[in-house]
Every structure is written in structure tokens, then in C-alpha cells.
Protein backbone atom coordinates (compact mmCIF):
# COMPACT_ATOMS: atom_id res chain seq x y z
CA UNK A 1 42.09 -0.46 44.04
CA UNK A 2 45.13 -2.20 45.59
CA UNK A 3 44.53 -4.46 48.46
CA UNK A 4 47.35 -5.78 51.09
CA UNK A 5 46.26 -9.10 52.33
CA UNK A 6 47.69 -10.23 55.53
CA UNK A 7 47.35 -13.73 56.64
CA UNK A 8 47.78 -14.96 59.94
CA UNK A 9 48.22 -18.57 59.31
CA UNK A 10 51.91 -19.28 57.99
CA UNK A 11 51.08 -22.70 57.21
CA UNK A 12 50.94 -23.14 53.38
CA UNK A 13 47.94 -24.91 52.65
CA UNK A 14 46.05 -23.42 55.43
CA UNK A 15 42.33 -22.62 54.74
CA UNK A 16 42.93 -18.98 55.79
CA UNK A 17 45.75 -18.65 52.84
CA UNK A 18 43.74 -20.55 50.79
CA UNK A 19 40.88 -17.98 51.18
CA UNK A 20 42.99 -15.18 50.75
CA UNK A 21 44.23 -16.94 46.96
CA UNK A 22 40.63 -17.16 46.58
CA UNK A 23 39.49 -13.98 46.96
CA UNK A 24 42.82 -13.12 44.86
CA UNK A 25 41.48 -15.02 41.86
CA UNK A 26 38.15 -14.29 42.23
CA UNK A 27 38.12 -10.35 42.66
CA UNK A 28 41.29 -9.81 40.28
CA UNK A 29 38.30 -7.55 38.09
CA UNK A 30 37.85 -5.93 41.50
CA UNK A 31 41.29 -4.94 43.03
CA UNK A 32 44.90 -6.05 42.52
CA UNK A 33 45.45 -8.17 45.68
CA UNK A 34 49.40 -8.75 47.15
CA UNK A 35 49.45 -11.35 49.68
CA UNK A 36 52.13 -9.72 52.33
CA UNK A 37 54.73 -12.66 54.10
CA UNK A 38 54.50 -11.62 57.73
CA UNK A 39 56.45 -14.26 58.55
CA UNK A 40 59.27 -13.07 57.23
CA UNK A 41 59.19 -9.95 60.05
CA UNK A 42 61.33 -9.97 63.00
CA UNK A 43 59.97 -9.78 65.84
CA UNK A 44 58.78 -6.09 67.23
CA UNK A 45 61.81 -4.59 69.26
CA UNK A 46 61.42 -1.16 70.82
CA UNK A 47 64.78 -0.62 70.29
CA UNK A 48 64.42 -0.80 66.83
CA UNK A 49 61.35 0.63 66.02
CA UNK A 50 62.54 4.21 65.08
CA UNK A 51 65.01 2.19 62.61
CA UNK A 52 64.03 -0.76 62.02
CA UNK A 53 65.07 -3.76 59.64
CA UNK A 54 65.29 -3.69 55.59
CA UNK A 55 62.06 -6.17 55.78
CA UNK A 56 60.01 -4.08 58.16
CA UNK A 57 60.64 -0.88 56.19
CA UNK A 58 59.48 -2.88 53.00
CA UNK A 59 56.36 -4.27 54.65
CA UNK A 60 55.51 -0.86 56.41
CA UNK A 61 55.90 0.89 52.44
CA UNK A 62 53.12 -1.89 51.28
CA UNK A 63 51.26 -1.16 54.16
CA UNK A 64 51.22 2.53 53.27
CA UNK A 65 50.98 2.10 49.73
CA UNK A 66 48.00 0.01 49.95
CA UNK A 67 44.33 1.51 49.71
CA UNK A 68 43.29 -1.13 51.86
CA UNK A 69 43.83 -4.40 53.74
CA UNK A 70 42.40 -7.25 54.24
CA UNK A 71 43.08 -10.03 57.29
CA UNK A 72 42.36 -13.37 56.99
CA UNK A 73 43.16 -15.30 60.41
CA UNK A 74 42.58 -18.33 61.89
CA UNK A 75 42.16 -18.11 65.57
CA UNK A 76 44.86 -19.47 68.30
CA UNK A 77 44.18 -19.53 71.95
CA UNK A 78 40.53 -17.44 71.45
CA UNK A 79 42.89 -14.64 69.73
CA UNK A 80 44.66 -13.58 66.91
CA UNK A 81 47.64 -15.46 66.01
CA UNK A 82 51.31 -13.94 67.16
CA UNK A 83 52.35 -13.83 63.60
CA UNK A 84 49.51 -11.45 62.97
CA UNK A 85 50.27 -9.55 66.08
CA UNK A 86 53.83 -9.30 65.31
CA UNK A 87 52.69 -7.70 62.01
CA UNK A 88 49.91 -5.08 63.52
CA UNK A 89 52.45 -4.07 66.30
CA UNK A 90 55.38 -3.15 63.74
CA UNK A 91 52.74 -1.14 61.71
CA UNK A 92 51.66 0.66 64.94
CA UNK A 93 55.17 1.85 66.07
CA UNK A 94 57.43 4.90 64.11
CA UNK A 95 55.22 5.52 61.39
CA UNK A 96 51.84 4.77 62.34
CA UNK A 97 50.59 3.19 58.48
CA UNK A 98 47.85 1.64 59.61
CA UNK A 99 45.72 5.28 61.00
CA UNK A 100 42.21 5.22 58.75
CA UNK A 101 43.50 2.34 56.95
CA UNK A 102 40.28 0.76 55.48
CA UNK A 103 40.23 -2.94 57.16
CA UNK A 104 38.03 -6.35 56.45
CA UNK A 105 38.63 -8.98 58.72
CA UNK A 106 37.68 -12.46 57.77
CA UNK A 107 38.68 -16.14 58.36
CA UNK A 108 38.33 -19.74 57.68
CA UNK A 109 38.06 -22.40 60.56
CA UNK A 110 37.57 -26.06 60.77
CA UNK A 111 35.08 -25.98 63.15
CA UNK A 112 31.90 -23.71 63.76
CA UNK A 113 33.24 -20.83 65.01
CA UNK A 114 36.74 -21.17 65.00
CA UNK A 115 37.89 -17.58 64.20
CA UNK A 116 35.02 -15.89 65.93
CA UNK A 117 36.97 -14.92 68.94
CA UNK A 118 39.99 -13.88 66.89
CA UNK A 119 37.85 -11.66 64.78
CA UNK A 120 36.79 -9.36 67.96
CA UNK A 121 40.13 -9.40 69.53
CA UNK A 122 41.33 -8.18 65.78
CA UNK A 123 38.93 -5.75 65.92
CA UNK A 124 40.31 -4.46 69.54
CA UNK A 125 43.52 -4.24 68.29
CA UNK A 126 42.75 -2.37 64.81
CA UNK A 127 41.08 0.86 67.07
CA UNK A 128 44.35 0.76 69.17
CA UNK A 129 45.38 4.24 69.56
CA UNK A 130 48.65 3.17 67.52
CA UNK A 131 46.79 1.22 64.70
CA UNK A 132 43.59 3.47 64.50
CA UNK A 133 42.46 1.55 61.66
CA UNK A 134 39.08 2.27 59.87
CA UNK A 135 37.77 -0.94 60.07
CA UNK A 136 34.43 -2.40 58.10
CA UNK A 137 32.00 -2.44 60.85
CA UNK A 138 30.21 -5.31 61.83
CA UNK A 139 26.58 -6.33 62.15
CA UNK A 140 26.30 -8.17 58.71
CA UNK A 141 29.85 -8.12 57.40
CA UNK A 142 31.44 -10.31 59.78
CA UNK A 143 32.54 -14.04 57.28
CA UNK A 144 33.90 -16.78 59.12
CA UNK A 145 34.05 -19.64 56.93
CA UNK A 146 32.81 -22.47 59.50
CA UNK A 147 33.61 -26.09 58.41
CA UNK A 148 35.72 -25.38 56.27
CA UNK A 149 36.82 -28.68 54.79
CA UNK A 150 33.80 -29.33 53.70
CA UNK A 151 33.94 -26.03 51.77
CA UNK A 152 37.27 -25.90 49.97
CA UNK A 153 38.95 -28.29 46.94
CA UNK A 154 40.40 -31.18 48.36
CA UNK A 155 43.61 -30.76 49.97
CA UNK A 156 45.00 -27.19 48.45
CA UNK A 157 42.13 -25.64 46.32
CA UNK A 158 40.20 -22.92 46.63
CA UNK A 159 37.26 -22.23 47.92
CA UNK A 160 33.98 -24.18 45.94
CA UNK A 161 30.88 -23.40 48.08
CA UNK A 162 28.60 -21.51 46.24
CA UNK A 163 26.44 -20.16 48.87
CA UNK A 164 29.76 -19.10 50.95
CA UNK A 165 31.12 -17.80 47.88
CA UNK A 166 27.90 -15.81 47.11
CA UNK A 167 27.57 -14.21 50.59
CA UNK A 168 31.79 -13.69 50.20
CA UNK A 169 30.39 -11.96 46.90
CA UNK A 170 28.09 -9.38 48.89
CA UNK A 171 30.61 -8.98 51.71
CA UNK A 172 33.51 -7.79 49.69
CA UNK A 173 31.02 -5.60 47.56
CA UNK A 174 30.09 -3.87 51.06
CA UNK A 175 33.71 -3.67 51.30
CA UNK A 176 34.45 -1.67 48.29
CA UNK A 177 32.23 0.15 48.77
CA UNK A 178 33.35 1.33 52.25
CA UNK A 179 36.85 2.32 50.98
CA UNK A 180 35.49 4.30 48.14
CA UNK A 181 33.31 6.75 50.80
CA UNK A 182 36.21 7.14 52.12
């Protein structure tokens, strides 16, 4: 299975990217995972979007390519990040790559429910007419890593927590299996 991973927190050591490497490492038996750089995008122009830039073709391609995708986002403001946005709104416009795209959303906070709020915004934007995602539904699956510098190696390792890492375990189990019925 290959997995896109999209991460809204462009900050390098951020827990959200450093949960994303995680699950990279730790599911490499699982799926191939390709962290995407959605920084690198421009930001969404209309004008554009029929056309648009070298990078945003190449991103929309992974997109497509992908069997499914993962988000991991920290939340800003009690929503998703504009980076992240930025991303989902390109994928939405021209060709659509995103329709029945299987989608787990997850995140990483410092405090106790940090990424709560961005995680049902996320979820509002992923059944957008234009994104029409297929997106892991909730009641159980939901992981929001809460405190999480008491859960991750020092200053740029991975997560350590073995009873995070052990629900993580059942989560992304629930989430295979959701692609594969298809």
C-alpha cells in the first residue's frame, strides 16, 4: 500500500512531523509512506488552477498516485493550519484527486487537546464537494497525541510511549483495513 502523508506543521522538529517519521519507521512492513512538502506549494490562485505550477502538478500526481493519505496537523486558531489548507484547496480545484481518497487524520499537541478542533474542521473540509474524500470515520479512531513532550525522544525523536504507540498500533490497523474494503 502506498501512503501520502501530509503534514501541516512546516516546522522541522515539530511533534506532528515527528509523528508522521514515526509512523514512517514503524509501519514500513505495513505501507511505503512519502512524506509530501506542502510548503513548497504556491499559494491556490484561481487563475491558475486549470494550469497550474510544475510543483502543484507534481504534488497533485502523488496525490493521485497514492492509495491513501494520511494528515497529521497541529491545530492553529481552533483550525487546520493554512499550509494544510493551501494543500487540500489545490487538490480540490482542476482535477479533483482527492474524490474517495481513503483519509486518517491524526495529530500531536502540547497540550490536552490541542488538535481536537483542527481534526473536525479537517474533517469538514475532506467531505467538501471538491475534496469528497473517504475519510476513516470517527467514534474510536480519532488519535490526538495530548502532551506530547512528555511522549516523544527528547528534542527530535520519535515517538516512545508505549501505550500511545499501542493504541497508534490498533488505529492504523483499523485504517488498513478501511482502504482495503474499499
Amino acid at each position: 500500500m502506498k501512503v501520502l502523508t501530509l503534514v501541516g506543521s512546516l516546522r522541522k522538529e515539530s511533534f506532528n512531523r515527528r509523528l508522521a517519521e514515526t509512523m514512517r519507521e514503524r509501519y514500513k512492513d505495513k505501507f511505503e509512506m512519502e512524506i509530501a512538502d506542502i510548503g513548497a506549494l504556491p499559494h491556490f490562485d484561481q487563475d491558475v488552477e486549470l494550469d497550474p505550477p510544475a510543483v502543484v502538478k507534481e504534488f497533485k500526481q502523488k496525490v493521485l498516485d497514492a492509495d491513501a493519505i494520511i494528515i497529521v496537523t497541529p491545530e492553529y486558531n481552533w483550525s487546520v493550519p493554512g499550509v494544510l489548507k493551501n494543500a487540500l484547496d489545490w487538490t480540490s480545484r482542476g482535477e479533483r484527486v482527492m474524490v474517495g481518497k481513503p483519509v486518517f487524520p491524526l495529530g500531536a499537541s502540547m497540550g490536552m487537546a490541542g488538535t481536537l478542533r483542527a481534526q473536525i474542521h479537517l474533517r469538514q473540509i475532506l467531505v467538501a464537494p471538491g475534496v469528497s474524500a473517504k475519510v476513516l470515520p470517527p467514534g474510536g479512531n480519532e488519535v490526538l497525541v495530548s502532551f506530547a513532550q512528555q511522549k516523544f525522544e527528547g528534542e527530535s525523536g520519535g515517538l516512545i510511549d508505549e501505550p500511545t504507540l499501542e493504541f497508534l498500533d490498533q488505529k492504523v490497523d483499523a485504517f488498513i483495513g478501511f482502504v482495503k474494503e474499499g
